[in-house]
Protein backbone atom coordinates (compact mmCIF):
# COMPACT_ATOMS: atom_id res chain seq x y z
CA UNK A 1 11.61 -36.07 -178.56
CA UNK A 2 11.06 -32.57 -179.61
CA UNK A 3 13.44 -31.06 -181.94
CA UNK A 4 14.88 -27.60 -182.50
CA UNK A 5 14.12 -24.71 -184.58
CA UNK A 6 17.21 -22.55 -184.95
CA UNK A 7 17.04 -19.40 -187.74
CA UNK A 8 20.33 -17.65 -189.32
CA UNK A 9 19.88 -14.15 -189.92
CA UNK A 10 22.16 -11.33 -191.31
CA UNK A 11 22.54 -8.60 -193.84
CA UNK A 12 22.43 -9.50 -197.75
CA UNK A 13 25.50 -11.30 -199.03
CA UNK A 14 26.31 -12.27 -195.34
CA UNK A 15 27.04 -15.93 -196.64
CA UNK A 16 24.58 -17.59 -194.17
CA UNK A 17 22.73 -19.55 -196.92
CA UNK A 18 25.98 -21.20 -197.36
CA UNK A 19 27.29 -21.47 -193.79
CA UNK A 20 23.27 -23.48 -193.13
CA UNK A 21 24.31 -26.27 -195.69
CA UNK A 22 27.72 -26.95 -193.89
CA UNK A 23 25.95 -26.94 -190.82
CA UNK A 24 23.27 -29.14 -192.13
CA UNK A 25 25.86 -32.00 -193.34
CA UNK A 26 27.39 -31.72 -190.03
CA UNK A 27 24.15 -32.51 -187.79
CA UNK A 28 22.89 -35.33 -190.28
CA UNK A 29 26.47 -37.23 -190.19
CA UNK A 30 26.00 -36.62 -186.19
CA UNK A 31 22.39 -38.84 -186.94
CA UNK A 32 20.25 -35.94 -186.19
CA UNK A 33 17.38 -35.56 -188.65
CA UNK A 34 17.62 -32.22 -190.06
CA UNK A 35 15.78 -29.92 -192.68
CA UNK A 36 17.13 -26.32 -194.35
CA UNK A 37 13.85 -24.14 -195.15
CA UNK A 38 14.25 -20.31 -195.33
CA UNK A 39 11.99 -17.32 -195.73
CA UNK A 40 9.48 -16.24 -197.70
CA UNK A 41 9.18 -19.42 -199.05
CA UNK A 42 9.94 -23.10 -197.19
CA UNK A 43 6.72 -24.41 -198.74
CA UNK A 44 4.32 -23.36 -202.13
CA UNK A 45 1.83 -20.87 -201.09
CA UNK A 46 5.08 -19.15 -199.63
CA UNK A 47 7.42 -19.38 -202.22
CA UNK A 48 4.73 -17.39 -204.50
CA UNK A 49 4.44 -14.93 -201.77
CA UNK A 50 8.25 -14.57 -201.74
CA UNK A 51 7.94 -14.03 -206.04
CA UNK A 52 5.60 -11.18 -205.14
CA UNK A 53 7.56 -9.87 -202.58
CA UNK A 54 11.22 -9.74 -204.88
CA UNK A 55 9.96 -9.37 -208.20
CA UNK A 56 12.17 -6.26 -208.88
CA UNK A 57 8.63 -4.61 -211.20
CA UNK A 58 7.02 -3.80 -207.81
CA UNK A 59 9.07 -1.16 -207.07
CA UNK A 60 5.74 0.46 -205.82
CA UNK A 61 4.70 -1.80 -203.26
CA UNK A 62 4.19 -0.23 -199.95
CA UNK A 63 6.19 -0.77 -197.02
CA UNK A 64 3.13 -1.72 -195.22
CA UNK A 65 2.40 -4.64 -197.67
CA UNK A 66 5.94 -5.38 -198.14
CA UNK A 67 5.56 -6.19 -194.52
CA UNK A 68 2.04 -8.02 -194.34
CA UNK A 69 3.27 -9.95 -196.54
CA UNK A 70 5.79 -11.28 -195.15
CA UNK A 71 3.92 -11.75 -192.11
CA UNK A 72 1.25 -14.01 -194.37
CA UNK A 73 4.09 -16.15 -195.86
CA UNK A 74 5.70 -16.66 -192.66
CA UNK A 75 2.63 -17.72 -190.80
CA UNK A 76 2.06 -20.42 -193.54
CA UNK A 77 5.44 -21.44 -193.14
CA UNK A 78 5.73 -22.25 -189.83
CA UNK A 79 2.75 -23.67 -189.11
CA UNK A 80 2.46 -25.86 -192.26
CA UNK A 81 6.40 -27.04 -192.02
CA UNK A 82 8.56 -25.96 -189.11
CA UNK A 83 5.94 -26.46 -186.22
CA UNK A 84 5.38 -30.21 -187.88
CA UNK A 85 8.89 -30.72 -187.95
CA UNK A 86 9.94 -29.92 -184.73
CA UNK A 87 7.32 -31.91 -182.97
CA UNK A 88 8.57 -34.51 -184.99
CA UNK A 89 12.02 -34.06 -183.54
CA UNK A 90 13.76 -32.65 -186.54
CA UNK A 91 16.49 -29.70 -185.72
CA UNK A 92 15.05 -27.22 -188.81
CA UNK A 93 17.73 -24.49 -189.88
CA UNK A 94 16.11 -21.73 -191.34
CA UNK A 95 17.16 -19.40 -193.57
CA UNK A 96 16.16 -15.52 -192.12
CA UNK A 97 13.05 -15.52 -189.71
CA UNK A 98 10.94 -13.15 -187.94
CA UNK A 99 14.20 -10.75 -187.33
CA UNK A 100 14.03 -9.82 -190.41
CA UNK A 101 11.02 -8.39 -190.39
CA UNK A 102 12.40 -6.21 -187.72
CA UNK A 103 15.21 -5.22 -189.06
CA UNK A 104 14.27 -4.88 -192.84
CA UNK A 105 10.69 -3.85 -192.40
CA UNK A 106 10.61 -2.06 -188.67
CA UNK A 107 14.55 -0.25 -189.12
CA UNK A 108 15.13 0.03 -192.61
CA UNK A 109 11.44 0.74 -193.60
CA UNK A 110 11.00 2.92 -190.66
CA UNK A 111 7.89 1.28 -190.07
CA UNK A 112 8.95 1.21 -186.42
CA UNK A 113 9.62 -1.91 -184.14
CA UNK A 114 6.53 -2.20 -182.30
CA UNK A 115 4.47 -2.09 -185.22
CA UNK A 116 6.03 -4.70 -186.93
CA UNK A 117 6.59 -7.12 -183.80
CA UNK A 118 2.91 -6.94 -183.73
CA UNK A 119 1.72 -7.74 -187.27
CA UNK A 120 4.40 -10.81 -186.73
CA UNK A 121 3.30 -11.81 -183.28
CA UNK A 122 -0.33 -12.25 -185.16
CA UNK A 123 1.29 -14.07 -187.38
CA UNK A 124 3.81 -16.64 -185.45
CA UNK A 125 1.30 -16.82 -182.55
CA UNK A 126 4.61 -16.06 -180.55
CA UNK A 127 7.08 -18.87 -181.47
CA UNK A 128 10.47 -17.73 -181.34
CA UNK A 129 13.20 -19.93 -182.49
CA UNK A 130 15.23 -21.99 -179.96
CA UNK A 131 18.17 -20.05 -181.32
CA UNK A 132 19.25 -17.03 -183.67
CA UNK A 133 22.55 -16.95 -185.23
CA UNK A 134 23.56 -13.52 -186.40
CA UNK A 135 26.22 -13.96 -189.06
CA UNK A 136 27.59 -10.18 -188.93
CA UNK A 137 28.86 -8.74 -191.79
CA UNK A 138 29.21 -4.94 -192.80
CA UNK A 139 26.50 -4.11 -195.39
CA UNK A 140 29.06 -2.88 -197.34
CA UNK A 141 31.17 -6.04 -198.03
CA UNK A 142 27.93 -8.19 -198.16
CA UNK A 143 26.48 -5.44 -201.06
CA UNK A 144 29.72 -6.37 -202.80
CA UNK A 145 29.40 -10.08 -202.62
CA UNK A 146 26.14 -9.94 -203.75
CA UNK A 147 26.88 -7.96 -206.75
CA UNK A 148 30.32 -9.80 -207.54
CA UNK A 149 28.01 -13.53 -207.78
CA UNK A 150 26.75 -13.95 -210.96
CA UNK A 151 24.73 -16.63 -210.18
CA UNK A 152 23.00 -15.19 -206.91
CA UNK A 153 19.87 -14.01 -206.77
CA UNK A 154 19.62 -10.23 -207.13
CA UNK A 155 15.89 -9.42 -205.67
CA UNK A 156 14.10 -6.02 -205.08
CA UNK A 157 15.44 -5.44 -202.05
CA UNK A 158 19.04 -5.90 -203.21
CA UNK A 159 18.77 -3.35 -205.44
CA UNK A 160 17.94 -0.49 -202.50
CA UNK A 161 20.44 1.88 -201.92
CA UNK A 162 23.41 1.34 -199.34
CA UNK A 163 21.74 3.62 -197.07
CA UNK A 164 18.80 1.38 -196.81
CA UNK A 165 21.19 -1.73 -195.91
CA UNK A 166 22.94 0.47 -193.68
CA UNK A 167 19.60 1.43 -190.85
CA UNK A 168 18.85 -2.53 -192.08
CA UNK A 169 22.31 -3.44 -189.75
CA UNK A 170 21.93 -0.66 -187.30
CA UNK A 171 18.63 -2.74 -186.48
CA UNK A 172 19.72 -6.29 -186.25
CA UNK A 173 22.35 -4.73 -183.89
CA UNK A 174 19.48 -3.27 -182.06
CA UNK A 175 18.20 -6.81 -181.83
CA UNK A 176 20.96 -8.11 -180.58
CA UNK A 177 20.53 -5.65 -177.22
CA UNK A 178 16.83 -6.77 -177.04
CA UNK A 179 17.19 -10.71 -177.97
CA UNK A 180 20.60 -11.46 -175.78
CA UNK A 181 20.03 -14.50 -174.86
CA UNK A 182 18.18 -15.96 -178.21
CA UNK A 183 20.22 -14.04 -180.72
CA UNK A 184 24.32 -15.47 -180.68
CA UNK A 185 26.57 -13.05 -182.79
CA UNK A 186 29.08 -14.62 -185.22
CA UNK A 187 31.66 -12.71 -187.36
CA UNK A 188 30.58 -13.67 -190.74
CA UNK A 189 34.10 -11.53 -192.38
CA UNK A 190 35.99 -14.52 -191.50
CA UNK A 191 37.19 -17.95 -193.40
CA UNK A 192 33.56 -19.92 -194.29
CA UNK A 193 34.94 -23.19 -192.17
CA UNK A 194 35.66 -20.85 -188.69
CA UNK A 195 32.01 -19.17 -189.47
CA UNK A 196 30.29 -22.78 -189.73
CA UNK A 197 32.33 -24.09 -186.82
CA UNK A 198 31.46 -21.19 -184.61
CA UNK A 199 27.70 -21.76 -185.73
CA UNK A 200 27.94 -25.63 -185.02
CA UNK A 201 29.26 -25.13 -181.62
CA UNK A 202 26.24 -22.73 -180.81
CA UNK A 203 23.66 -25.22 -181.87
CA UNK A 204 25.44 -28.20 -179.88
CA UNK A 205 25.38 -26.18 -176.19
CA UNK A 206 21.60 -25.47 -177.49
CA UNK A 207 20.55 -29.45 -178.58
């Protein structure tokens, strides 16, 4: 039986790394098989892409590269571990996907949309997940989580201005007109449990 590949998406400090691991625990004690990967990275040659990519020193790197490489670590990824694992009938729950690209690199890059759905359709050879879960938060309250979490990971692209994460939302809402019926909006301002449970109940009318 052929799994599912779902992705979470949303601004920085959304809290979807955390809603993925409740959601996780609740499909493996419902005997589904079920692996967390998230992007860059999942695998090796991707998680050194992903160093590259939010080392804060390369505060030169072009937008262009900034989004090739994605692209490169992305194409790696899924073919090498979430194609593999959906054949094999895995549900894989990935953290950020091709969206992204479009938001971060085609809105808040002003790279342009097109442009970017291009490089990536190169790249993913056009597999979309099953399903995208938005987890919508204002870039403003995510900036602050970010910054008030010792412990989290504070990359290069954290460390752009508010304007920057600003277009970055305008353009996931702009997916969310173009994507209706892959990309499922969740309010991620809400209690953790009511965001997980509104996440699991999207993946169960999907499975």
């Amino acid at each position: 039986m052929k799994g599912k590949f779902i992705s979470f998406e949303g601004p920085d400090g959304s809290g979807k790394t955390s809603v993925i691991k409740v959601v996780e625990k609740y499909f493996i004690d419902m005997g589904y098989e079920v692996i967390i990967t998230r992007e860059p990275g999942g695998i090796k040659i991707s998680e050194k892409i992903r160093d590259i990519i939010h080392d804060v020193e390369h505060k030169e790197m072009d937008p262009r590269t900034e989004a090739l490489l994605y692209a490169a670590s992305r194409s790696q990824h899924l073919h090498q571990k979430i194609i593999p694992a959906v054949n094999a009938g895995k549900i894989v729950l990935c953290d950020r996907y091709v969206d992204s690209s479009l938001a971060y690199q085609g809105y808040g890059r002003n790279l342009g949309f097109d442009k970017v759905l291009a490089i990536n359709m190169f790249a993913i050879d056009g597999v979309f997940p099953d399903l995208t879960i938005f987890v919508d938060v204002k870039p403003e309250i995510g900036l602050e989580r970010v910054f008030s979490t010792e412990e989290r990971e504070k990359n290069r692209l954290d460390l752009e201005p508010l304007k920057f994460h600003k277009k970055i939302y305008e353009g996931y809402l702009e997916l969310l007109k173009k994507y209706p019926n892959r990309i499922k909006r969740i309010n991620g301002e809400q209690a953790m449990d009511l965001v997980a449970n509104e996440a699991i109940a999207l993946i169960k009318k999907s499975l």
